[in-house]
Protein backbone atom coordinates (compact mmCIF):
# COMPACT_ATOMS: atom_id res chain seq x y z
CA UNK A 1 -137.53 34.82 -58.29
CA UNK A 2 -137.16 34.82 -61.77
CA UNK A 3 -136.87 32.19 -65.15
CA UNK A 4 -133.71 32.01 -66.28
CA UNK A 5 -132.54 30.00 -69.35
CA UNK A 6 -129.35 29.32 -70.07
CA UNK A 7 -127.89 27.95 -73.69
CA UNK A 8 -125.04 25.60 -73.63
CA UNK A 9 -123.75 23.81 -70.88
CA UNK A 10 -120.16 25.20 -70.77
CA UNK A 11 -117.90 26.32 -67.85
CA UNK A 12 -118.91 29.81 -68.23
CA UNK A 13 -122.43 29.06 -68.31
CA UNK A 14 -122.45 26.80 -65.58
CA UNK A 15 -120.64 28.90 -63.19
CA UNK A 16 -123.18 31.79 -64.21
CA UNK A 17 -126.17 29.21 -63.50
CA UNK A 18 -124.69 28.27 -60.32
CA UNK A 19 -123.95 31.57 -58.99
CA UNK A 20 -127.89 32.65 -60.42
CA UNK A 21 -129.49 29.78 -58.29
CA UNK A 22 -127.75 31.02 -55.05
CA UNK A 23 -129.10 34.19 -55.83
CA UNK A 24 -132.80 32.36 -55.35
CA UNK A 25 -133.49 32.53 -59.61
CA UNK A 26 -135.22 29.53 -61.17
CA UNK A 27 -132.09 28.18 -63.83
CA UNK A 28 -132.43 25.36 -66.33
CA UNK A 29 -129.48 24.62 -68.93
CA UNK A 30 -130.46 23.62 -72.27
CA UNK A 31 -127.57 21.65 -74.25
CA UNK A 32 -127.64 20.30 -77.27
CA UNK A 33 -124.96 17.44 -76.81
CA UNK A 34 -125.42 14.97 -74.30
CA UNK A 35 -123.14 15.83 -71.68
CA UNK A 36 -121.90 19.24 -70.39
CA UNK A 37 -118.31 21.20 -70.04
CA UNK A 38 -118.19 23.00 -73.57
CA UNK A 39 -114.48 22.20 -74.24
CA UNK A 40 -113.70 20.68 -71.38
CA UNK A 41 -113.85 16.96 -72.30
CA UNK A 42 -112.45 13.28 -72.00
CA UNK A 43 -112.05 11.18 -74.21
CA UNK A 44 -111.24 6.95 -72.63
CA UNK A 45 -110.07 4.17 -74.82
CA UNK A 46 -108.56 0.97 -73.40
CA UNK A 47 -108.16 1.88 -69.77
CA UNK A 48 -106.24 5.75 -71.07
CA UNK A 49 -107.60 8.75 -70.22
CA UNK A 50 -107.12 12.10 -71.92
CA UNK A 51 -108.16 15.63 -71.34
CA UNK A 52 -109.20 16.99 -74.75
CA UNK A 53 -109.57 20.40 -74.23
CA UNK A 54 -107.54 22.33 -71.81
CA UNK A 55 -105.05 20.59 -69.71
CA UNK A 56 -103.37 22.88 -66.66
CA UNK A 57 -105.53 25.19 -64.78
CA UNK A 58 -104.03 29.10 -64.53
CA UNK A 59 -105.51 31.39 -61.74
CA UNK A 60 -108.02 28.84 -59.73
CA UNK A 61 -108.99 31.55 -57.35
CA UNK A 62 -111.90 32.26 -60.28
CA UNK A 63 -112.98 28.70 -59.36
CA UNK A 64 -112.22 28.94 -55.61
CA UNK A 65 -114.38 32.11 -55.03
CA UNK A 66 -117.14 29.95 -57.48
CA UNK A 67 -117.32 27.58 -55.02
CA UNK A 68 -117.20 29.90 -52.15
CA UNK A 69 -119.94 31.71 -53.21
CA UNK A 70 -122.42 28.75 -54.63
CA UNK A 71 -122.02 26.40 -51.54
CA UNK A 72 -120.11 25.33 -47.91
CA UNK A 73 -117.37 23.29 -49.79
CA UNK A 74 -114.65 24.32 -50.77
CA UNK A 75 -113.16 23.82 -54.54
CA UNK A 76 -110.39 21.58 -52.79
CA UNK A 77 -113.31 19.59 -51.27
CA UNK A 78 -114.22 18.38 -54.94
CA UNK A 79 -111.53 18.34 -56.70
CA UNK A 80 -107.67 17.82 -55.71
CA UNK A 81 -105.60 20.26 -57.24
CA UNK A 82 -101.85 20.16 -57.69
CA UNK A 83 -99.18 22.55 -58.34
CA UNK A 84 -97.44 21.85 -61.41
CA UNK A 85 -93.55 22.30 -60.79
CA UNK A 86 -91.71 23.10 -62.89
CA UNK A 87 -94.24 24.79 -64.50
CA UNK A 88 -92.77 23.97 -67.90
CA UNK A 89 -89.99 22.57 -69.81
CA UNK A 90 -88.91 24.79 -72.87
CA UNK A 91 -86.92 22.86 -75.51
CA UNK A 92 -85.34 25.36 -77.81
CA UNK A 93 -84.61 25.25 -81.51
CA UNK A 94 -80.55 25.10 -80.91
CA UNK A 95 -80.99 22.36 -78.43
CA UNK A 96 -80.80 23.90 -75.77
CA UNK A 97 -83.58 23.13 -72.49
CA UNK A 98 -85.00 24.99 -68.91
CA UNK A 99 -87.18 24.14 -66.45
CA UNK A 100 -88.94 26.93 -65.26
CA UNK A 101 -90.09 26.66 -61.70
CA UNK A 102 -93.51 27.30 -60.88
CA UNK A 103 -94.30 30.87 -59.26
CA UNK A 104 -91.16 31.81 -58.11
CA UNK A 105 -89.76 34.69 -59.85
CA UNK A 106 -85.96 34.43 -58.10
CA UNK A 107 -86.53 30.47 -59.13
CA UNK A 108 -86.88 31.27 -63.01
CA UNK A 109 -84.21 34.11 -63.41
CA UNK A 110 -81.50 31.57 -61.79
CA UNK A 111 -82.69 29.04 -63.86
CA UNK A 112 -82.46 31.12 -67.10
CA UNK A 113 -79.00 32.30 -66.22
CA UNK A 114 -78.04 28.63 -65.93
CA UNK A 115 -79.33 26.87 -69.04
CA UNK A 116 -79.49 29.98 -71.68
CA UNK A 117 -76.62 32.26 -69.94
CA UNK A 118 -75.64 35.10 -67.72
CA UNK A 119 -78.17 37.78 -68.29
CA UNK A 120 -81.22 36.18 -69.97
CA UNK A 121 -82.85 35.84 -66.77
CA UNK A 122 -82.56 39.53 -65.47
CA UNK A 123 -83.73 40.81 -69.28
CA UNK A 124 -86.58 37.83 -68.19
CA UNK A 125 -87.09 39.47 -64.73
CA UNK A 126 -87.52 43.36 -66.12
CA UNK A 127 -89.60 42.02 -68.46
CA UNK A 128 -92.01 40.96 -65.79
CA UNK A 129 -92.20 43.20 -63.37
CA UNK A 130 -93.41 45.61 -66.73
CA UNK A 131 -95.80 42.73 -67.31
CA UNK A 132 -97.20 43.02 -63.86
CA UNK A 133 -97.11 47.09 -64.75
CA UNK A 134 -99.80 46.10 -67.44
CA UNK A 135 -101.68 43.56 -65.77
CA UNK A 136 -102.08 46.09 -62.66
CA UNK A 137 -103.55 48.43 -64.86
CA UNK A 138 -105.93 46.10 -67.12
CA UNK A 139 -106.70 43.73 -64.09
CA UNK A 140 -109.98 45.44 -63.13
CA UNK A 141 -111.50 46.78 -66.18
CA UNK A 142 -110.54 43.13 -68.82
CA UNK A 143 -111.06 40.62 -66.15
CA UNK A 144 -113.50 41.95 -63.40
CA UNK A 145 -115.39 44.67 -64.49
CA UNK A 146 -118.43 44.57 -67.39
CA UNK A 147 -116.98 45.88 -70.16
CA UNK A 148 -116.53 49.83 -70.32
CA UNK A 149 -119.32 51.83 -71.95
CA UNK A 150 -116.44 53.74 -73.11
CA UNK A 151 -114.27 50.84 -74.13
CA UNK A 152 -112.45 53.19 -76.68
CA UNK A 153 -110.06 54.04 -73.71
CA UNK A 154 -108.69 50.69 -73.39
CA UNK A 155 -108.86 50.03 -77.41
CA UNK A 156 -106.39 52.95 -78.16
CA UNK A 157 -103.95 53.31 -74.83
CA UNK A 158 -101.36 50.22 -74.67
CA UNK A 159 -100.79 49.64 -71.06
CA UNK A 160 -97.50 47.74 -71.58
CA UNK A 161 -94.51 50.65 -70.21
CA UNK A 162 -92.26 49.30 -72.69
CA UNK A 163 -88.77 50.43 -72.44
CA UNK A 164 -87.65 53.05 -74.97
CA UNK A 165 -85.85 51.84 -77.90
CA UNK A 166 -83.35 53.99 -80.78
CA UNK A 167 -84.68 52.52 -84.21
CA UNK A 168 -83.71 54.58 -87.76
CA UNK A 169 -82.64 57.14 -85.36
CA UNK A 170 -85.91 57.86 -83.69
CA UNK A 171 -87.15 56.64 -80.39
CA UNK A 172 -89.99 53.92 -80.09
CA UNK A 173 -91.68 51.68 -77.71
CA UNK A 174 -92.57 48.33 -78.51
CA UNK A 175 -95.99 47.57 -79.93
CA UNK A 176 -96.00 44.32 -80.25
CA UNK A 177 -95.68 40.85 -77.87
CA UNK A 178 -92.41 40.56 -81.21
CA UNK A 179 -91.10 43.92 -80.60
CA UNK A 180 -90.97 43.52 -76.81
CA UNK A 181 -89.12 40.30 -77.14
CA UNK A 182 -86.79 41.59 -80.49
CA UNK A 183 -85.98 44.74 -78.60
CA UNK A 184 -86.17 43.93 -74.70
CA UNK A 185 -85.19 40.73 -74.30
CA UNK A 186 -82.89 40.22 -77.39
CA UNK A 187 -82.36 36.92 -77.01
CA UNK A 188 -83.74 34.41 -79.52
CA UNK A 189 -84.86 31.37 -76.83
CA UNK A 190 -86.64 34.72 -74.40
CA UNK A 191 -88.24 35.54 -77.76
CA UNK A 192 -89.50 31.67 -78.20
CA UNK A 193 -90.83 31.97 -74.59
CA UNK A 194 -92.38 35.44 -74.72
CA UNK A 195 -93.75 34.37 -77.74
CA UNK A 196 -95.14 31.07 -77.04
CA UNK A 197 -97.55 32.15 -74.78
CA UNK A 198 -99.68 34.13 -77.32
CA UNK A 199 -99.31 31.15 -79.82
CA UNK A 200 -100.80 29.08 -77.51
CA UNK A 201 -104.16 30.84 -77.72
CA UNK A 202 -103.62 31.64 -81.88
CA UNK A 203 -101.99 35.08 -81.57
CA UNK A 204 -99.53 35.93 -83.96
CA UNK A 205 -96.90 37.67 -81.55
CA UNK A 206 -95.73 40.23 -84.87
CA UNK A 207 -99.39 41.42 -84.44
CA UNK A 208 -100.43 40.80 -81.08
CA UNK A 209 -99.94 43.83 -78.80
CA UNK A 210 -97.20 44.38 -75.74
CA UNK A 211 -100.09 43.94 -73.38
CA UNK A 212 -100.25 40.21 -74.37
CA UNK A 213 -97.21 40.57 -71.82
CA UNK A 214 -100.62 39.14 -68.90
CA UNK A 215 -100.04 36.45 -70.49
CA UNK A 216 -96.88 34.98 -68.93
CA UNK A 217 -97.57 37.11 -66.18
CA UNK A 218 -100.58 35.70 -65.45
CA UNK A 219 -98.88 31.95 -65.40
CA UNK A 220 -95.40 33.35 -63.22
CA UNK A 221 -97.37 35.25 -60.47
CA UNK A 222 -100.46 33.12 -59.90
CA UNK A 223 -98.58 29.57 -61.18
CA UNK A 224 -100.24 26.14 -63.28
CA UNK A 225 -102.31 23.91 -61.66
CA UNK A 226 -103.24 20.59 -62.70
CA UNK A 227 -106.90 18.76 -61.30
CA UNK A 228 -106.02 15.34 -60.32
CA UNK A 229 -107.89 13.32 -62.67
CA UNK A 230 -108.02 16.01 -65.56
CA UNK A 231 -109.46 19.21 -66.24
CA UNK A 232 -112.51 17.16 -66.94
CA UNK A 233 -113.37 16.76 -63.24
CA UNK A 234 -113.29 20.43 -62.42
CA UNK A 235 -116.10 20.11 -65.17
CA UNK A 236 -117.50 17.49 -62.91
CA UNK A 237 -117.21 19.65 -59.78
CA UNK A 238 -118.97 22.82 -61.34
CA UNK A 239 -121.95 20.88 -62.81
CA UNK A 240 -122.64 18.50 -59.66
CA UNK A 241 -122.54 22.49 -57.60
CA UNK A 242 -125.21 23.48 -60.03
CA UNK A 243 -127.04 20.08 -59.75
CA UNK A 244 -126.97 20.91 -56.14
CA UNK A 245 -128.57 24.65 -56.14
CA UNK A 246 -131.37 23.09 -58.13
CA UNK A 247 -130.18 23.74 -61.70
CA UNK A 248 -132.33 21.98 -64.09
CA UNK A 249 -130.26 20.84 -67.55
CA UNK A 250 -131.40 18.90 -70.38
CA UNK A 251 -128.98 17.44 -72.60
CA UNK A 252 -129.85 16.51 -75.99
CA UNK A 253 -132.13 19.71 -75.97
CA UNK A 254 -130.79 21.95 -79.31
CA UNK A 255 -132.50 25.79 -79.14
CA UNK A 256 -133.62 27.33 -82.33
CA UNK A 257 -134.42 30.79 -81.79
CA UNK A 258 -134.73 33.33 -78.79
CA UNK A 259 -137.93 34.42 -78.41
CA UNK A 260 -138.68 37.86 -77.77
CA UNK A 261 -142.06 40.04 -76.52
CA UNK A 262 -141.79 43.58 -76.89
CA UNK A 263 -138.39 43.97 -77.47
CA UNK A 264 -136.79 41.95 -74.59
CA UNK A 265 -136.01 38.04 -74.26
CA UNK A 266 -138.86 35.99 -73.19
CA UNK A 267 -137.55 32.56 -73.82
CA UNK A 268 -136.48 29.71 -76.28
CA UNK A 269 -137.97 28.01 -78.75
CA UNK A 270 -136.55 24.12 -78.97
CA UNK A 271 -135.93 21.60 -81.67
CA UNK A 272 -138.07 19.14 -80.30
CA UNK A 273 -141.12 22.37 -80.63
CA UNK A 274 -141.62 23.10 -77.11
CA UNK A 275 -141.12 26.60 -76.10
CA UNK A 276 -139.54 27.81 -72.79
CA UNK A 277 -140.66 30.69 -71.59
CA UNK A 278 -138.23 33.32 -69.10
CA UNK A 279 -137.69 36.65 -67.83
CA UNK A 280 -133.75 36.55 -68.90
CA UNK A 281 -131.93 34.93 -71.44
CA UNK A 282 -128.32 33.70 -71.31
CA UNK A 283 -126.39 32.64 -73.64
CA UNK A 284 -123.39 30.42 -73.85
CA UNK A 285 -122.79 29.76 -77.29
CA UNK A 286 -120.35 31.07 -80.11
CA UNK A 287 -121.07 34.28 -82.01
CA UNK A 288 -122.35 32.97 -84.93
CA UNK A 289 -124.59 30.66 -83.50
CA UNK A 290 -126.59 33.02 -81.13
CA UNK A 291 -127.08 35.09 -84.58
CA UNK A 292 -128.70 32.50 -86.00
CA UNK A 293 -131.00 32.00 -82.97
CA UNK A 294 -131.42 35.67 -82.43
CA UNK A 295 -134.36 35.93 -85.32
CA UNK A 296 -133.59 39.37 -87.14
CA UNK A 297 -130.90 40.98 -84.88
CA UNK A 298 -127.50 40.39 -84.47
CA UNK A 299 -126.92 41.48 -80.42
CA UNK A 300 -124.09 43.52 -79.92
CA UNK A 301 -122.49 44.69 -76.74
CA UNK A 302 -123.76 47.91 -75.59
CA UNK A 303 -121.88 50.82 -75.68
CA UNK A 304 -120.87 53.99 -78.21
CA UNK A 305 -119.81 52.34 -81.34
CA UNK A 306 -119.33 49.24 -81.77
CA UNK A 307 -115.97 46.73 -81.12
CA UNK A 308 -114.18 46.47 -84.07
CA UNK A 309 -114.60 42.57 -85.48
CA UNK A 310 -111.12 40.16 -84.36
CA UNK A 311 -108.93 38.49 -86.99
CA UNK A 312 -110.17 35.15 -87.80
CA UNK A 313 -109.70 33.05 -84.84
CA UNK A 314 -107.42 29.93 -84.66
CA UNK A 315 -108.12 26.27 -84.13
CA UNK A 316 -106.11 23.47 -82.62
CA UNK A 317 -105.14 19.96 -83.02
CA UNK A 318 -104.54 17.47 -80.61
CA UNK A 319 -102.59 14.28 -80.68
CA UNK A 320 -103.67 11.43 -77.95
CA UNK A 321 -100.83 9.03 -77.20
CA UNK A 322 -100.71 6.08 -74.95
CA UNK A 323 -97.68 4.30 -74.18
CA UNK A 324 -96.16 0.97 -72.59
CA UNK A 325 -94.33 2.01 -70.16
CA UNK A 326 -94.09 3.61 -66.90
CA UNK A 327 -93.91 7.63 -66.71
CA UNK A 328 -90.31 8.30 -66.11
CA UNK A 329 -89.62 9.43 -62.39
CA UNK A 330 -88.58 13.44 -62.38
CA UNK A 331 -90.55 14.01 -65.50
CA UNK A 332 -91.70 17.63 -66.61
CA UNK A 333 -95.62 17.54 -66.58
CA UNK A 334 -95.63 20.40 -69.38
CA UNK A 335 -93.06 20.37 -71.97
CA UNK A 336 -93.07 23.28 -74.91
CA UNK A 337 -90.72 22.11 -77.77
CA UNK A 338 -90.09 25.30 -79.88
CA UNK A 339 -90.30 25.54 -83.45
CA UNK A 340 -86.82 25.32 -85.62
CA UNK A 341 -87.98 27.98 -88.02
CA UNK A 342 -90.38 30.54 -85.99
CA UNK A 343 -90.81 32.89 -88.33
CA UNK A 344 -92.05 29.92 -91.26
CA UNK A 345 -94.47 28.37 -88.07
CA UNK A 346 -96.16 31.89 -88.06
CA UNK A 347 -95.87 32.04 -91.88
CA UNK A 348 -97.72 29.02 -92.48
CA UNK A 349 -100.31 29.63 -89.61
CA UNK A 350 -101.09 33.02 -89.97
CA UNK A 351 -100.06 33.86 -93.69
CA UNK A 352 -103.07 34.05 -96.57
CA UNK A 353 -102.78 30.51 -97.62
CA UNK A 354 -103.18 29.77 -93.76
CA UNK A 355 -101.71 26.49 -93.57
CA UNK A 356 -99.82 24.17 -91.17
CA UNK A 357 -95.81 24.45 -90.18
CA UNK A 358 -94.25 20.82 -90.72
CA UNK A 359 -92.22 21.85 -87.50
CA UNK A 360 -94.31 23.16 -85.55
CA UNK A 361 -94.21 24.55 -81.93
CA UNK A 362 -95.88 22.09 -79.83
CA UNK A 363 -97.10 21.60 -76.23
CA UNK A 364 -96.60 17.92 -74.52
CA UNK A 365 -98.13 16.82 -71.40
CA UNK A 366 -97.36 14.20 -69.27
CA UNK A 367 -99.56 13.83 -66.25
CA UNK A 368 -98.44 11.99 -63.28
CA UNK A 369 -101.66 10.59 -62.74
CA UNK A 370 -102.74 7.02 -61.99
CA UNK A 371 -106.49 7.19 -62.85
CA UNK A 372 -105.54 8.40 -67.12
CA UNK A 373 -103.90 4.95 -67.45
CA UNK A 374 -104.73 1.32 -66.69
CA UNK A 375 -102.02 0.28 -64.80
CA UNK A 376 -98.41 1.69 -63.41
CA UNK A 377 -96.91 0.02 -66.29
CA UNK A 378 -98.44 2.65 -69.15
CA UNK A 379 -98.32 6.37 -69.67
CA UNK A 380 -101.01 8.88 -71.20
CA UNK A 381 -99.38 11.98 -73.25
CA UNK A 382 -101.57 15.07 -74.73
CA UNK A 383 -99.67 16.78 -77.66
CA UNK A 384 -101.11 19.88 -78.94
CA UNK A 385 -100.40 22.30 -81.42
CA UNK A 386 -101.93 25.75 -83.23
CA UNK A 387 -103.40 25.16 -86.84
CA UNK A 388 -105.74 27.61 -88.61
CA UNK A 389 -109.73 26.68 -87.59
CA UNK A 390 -111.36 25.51 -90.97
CA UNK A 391 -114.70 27.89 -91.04
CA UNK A 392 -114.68 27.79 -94.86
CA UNK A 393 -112.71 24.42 -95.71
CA UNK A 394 -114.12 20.94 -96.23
CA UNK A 395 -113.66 18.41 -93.33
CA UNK A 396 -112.76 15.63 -95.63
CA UNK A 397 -109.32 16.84 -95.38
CA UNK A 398 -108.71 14.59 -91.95
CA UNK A 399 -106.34 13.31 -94.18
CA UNK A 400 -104.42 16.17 -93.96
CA UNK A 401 -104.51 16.52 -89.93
CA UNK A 402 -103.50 12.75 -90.17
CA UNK A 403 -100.40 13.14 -91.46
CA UNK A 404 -99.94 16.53 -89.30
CA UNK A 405 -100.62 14.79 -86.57
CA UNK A 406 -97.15 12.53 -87.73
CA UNK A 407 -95.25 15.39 -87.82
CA UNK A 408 -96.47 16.71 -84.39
CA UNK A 409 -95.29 13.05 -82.88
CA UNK A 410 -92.07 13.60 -84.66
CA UNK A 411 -91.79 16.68 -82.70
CA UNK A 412 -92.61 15.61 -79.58
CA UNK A 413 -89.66 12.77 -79.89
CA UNK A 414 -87.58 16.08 -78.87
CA UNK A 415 -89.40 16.00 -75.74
CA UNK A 416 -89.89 12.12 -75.25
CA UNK A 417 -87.32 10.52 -77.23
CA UNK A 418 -88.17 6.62 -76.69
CA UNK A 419 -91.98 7.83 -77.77
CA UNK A 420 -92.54 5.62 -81.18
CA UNK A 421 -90.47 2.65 -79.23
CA UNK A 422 -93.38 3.01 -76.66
CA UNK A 423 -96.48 3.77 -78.44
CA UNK A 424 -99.47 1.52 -78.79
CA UNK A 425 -101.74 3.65 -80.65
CA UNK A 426 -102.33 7.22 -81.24
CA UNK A 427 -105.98 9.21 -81.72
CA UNK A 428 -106.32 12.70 -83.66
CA UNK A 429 -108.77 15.45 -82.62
CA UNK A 430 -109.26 17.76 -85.12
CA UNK A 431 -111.10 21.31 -85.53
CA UNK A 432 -114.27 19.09 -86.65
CA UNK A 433 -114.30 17.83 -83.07
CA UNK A 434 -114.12 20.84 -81.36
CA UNK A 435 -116.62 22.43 -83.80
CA UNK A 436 -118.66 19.32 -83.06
CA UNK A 437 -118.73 19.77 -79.40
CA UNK A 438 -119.01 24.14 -79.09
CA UNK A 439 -120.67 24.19 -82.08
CA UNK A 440 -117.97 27.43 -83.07
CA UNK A 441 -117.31 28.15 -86.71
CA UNK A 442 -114.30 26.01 -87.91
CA UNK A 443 -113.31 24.95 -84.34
CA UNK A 444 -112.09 28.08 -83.16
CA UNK A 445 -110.85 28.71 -80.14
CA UNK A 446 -111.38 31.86 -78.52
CA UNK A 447 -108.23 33.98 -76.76
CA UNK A 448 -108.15 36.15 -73.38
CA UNK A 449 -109.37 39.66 -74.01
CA UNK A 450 -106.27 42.07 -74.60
CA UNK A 451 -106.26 46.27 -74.57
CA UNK A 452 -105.14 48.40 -77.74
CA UNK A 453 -104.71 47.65 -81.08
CA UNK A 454 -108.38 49.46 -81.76
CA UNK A 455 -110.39 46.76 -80.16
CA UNK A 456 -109.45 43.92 -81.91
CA UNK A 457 -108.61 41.43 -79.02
CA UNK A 458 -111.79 42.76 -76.95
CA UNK A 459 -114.72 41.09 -76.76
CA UNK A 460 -118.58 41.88 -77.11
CA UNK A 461 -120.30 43.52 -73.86
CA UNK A 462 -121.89 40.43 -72.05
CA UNK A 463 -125.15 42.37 -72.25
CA UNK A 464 -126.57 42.50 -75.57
CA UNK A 465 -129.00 44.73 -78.09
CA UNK A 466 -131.84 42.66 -76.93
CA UNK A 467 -132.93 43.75 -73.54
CA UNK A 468 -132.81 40.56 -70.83
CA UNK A 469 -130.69 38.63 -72.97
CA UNK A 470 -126.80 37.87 -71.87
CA UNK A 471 -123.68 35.93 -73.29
CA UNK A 472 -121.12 34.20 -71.04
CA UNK A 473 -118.34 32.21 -72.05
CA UNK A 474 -115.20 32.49 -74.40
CA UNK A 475 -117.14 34.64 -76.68
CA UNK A 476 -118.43 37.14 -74.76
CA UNK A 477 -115.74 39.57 -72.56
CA UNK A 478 -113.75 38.71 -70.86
CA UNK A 479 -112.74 36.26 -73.18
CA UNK A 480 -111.20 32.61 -73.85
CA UNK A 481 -109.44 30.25 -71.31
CA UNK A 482 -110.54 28.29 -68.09
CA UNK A 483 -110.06 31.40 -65.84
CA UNK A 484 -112.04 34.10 -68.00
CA UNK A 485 -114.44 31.12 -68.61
CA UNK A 486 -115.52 31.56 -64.96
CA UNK A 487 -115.23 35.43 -65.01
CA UNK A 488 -117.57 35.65 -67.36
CA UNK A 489 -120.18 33.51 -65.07
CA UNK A 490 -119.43 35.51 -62.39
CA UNK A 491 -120.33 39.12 -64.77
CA UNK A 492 -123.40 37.73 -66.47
CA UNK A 493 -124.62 36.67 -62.60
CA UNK A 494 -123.83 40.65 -61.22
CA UNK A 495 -125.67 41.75 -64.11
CA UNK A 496 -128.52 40.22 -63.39
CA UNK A 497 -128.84 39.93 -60.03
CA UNK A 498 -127.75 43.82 -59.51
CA UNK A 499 -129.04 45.12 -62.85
CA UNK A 500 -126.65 48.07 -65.39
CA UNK A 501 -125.45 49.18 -62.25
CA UNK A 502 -122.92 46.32 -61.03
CA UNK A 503 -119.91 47.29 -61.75
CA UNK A 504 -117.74 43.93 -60.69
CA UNK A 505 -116.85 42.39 -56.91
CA UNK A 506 -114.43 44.48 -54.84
């Protein structure tokens, strides 16, 4: 049996603590804030409840097989999930609106055909049975696999099989998640869609690469999920199945340096001067931090060469609105109301000045879900939107998410037309809060892992430099979002348990 010590409390971390005390390991979780979930929190005012971090649930298998393995109930035993359907409502700039159903491939192409037009939803259709080309082939080795020693192979070799396309009189295949939708789908709402998806995790779609195309793919084939209470309770779920293997956690408990004897991790050294001592470290927090903590070495995933270092990572801002007023029957859980100008959103986010679109594209949910508001007679609505994270920018500028925030309600009228009629009050959460709460530079957000473009949207080897010591979480491969999240737990755990050897379940 060995000491394990885990930093940070998130959902990666957690489902590797869980899955290390089946294994018969001593775990204890050491957070610094005073509750767990990383990202994954509430916040309750006056009877309304909000999710603040994520809000649907892709691919809960990751969770299911968690549970599975860690215990004799069943994820559905804790929480109660529920199929989101339609699994979104796009509002387009011309006015234009679909409902996409949820996991039903026949479902979406009819519906395409109806609201945008004979055609868009076959050029749709191709385009995802190429997108389940690419995610058959980066499946294993992005998602379920450590990371390749040789991780060169999937920096340099796009996986998309994009379709062949005359340009200048020469003969190219799309690079990009922009290319792919200029030049397959040709259709300015399919390019909104397409496009959406990698703006929702801070890609810039004129950069990102084809293989982004997982991304939707991911959503159609495996569908959105929703935990009945909020994301926050599948939070709930995974720390009450650690609680019960015998994880230890202390909250309030901030680490200031791994220690290390002879060139491996022996422990941690806390603020309050009382040192932990263990046979493996694992760590849970953003890159920057665990440098700091990491006296003298930066750890780096192992491997030949080193992955080359992602653009600076986006942020994002989140509007909590409650409403009088009951939750109109037939209304779209997820609504996506696209930008008018796409090409000045991405401008403004992603440009040098890195700034905020007036109009930009933004996500609105509307839970049907009794125990986020006080009585039937109310309604609790999440509005989210990209915006640059702030690593190097002063956080007296709320003023400036404050009135961005206005212009994100404004939006969301599109979407909920009666909203300012209804509203009672309205709370901001800015970068500062999520910086506050994952302790990541600026409040950025970490995206999915993605193949070519050199390495840039892969992330560091969960094993590090130091020997014994481990990363897990959004930060470490296989990268951001609930689903990877619990990947990541799942890696970290086979690496352990099995040593350099595990190569991933079967």
């Amino acid at each position: 049996m060995a000491r394990i010590a885990v930093i940070g409390a998130g959902m990666g971390a957690m489902a590797a603590a869980a899955r290390l005390a089946v294994a018969g390991h001593r775990v204890a979780v050491y957070e610094r804030t005073e509750t767990y979930g990383g990202a994954v929190r509430r916040f309750e005012r006056d009877g309304f409840g909000f999710d603040t971090g994520p809000g649907l649930l892709p691919l809960p298998a990751v969770y299911r097989d968690l549970f599975i393995k860690t215990g004799k109930e069943p994820l559905e035993a804790c929480v109660e999930l529920v199929q989101v359907d339609p699994s979104a409502r796009h509002v387009f700039a011309d006015g234009t609106e679909v409902r996409l159903p949820n996991a039903s491939r026949a479902g979406v192409v009819t519906a395409l055909d109806e609201a945008l037009g004979a055609g868009t939803g076959g050029r749709w259709g191709d385009f995802l049975v190429r997108a389940r080309e690419a995610w058959d082939r980066t499946r294993r080795p992005l998602l379920e696999e450590p990371l390749w020693p040789n991780w060169q192979v999937l920096a340099e070799r796009e996986p998309y099989p994009a379709v062949p396309h005359k340009r200048l009189l020469r003969t190219r295949r799309a690079g990009t998640l922009a290319e792919v939708g200029a030049w397959e789908l040709r259709d300015p709402r399919l390019v909104a869609l397409l496009e959406s998806h990698a703006l929702a995790y801070g890609l810039d779609p004129r950069e990102t690469p084809a293989s982004a195309a997982v991304l939707p793919y991911l959503e159609h084939a495996f569908g959105i999920w929703y935990v009945r209470g909020g994301i926050r309770e599948l939070a709930r779920a995974v720390y009450e199945r650690c609680v019960a293997r015998k994880v230890e956690f202390g909250f309030g408990a901030e680490v200031l340096a791994v220690l290390e004897k002879d060139g491996r991790a022996a422990g941690l050294e806390l603020a309050d001067g009382s040192v932990v001592e263990a046979d493996f470290v694992v760590s849970g927090v953003a890159p920057g931090v665990l440098d700091r903590l990491v006296r003298g070495t930066a750890p780096r995933g192992e491997g030949e060469g080193e992955i080359a270092p992602q653009r600076e990572s986006a942020s994002r801002l989140t509007v909590l609105l409650a409403l009088r007023g009951a939750r109109p029957e037939g209304t779209a859980h997820r609504t996506v109301v696209h930008a008018e100008d796409r090409e000045a959103e991405l401008d403004a986010l992603f440009g040098t000045a890195g700034g905020m679109a007036a109009r930009a594209t933004v996500t609105v949910l509307r839970p049907d879900d009794p125990a986020l508001v006080p009585d039937a007679g109310h309604e609790a609505i999440t509005v989210t939107s990209t915006v640059p994270a702030q690593p190097d920018r002063s956080w007296a500028e709320s003023e400036v998410f404050a009135r961005h925030a206005e212009d994100l309600i404004t939006v969301a009228e599109r979407a909920v037309p009666d909203l300012r009629d209804r509203l009672l009050w309205h709370e901001v959460r800015t970068p500062a809060d999520i910086a506050q709460e994952t302790g990541a530079e600026g409040g950025a957000v970490p995206a999915p892992a993605l193949a070519a473009t050199q390495g840039r949207l892969l992330h560091p080897s969960n094993s590090t430099a130091v020997s014994g010591l481990f990363t897990v979480g959004g930060w470490s491969h296989p990268g951001g979002g609930l689903p990877h999240a619990g990947m990541s737990g799942a890696l970290v755990a086979g690496l352990i348990v099995e040593g350099p050897e595990f190569r991933g379940s079967q």
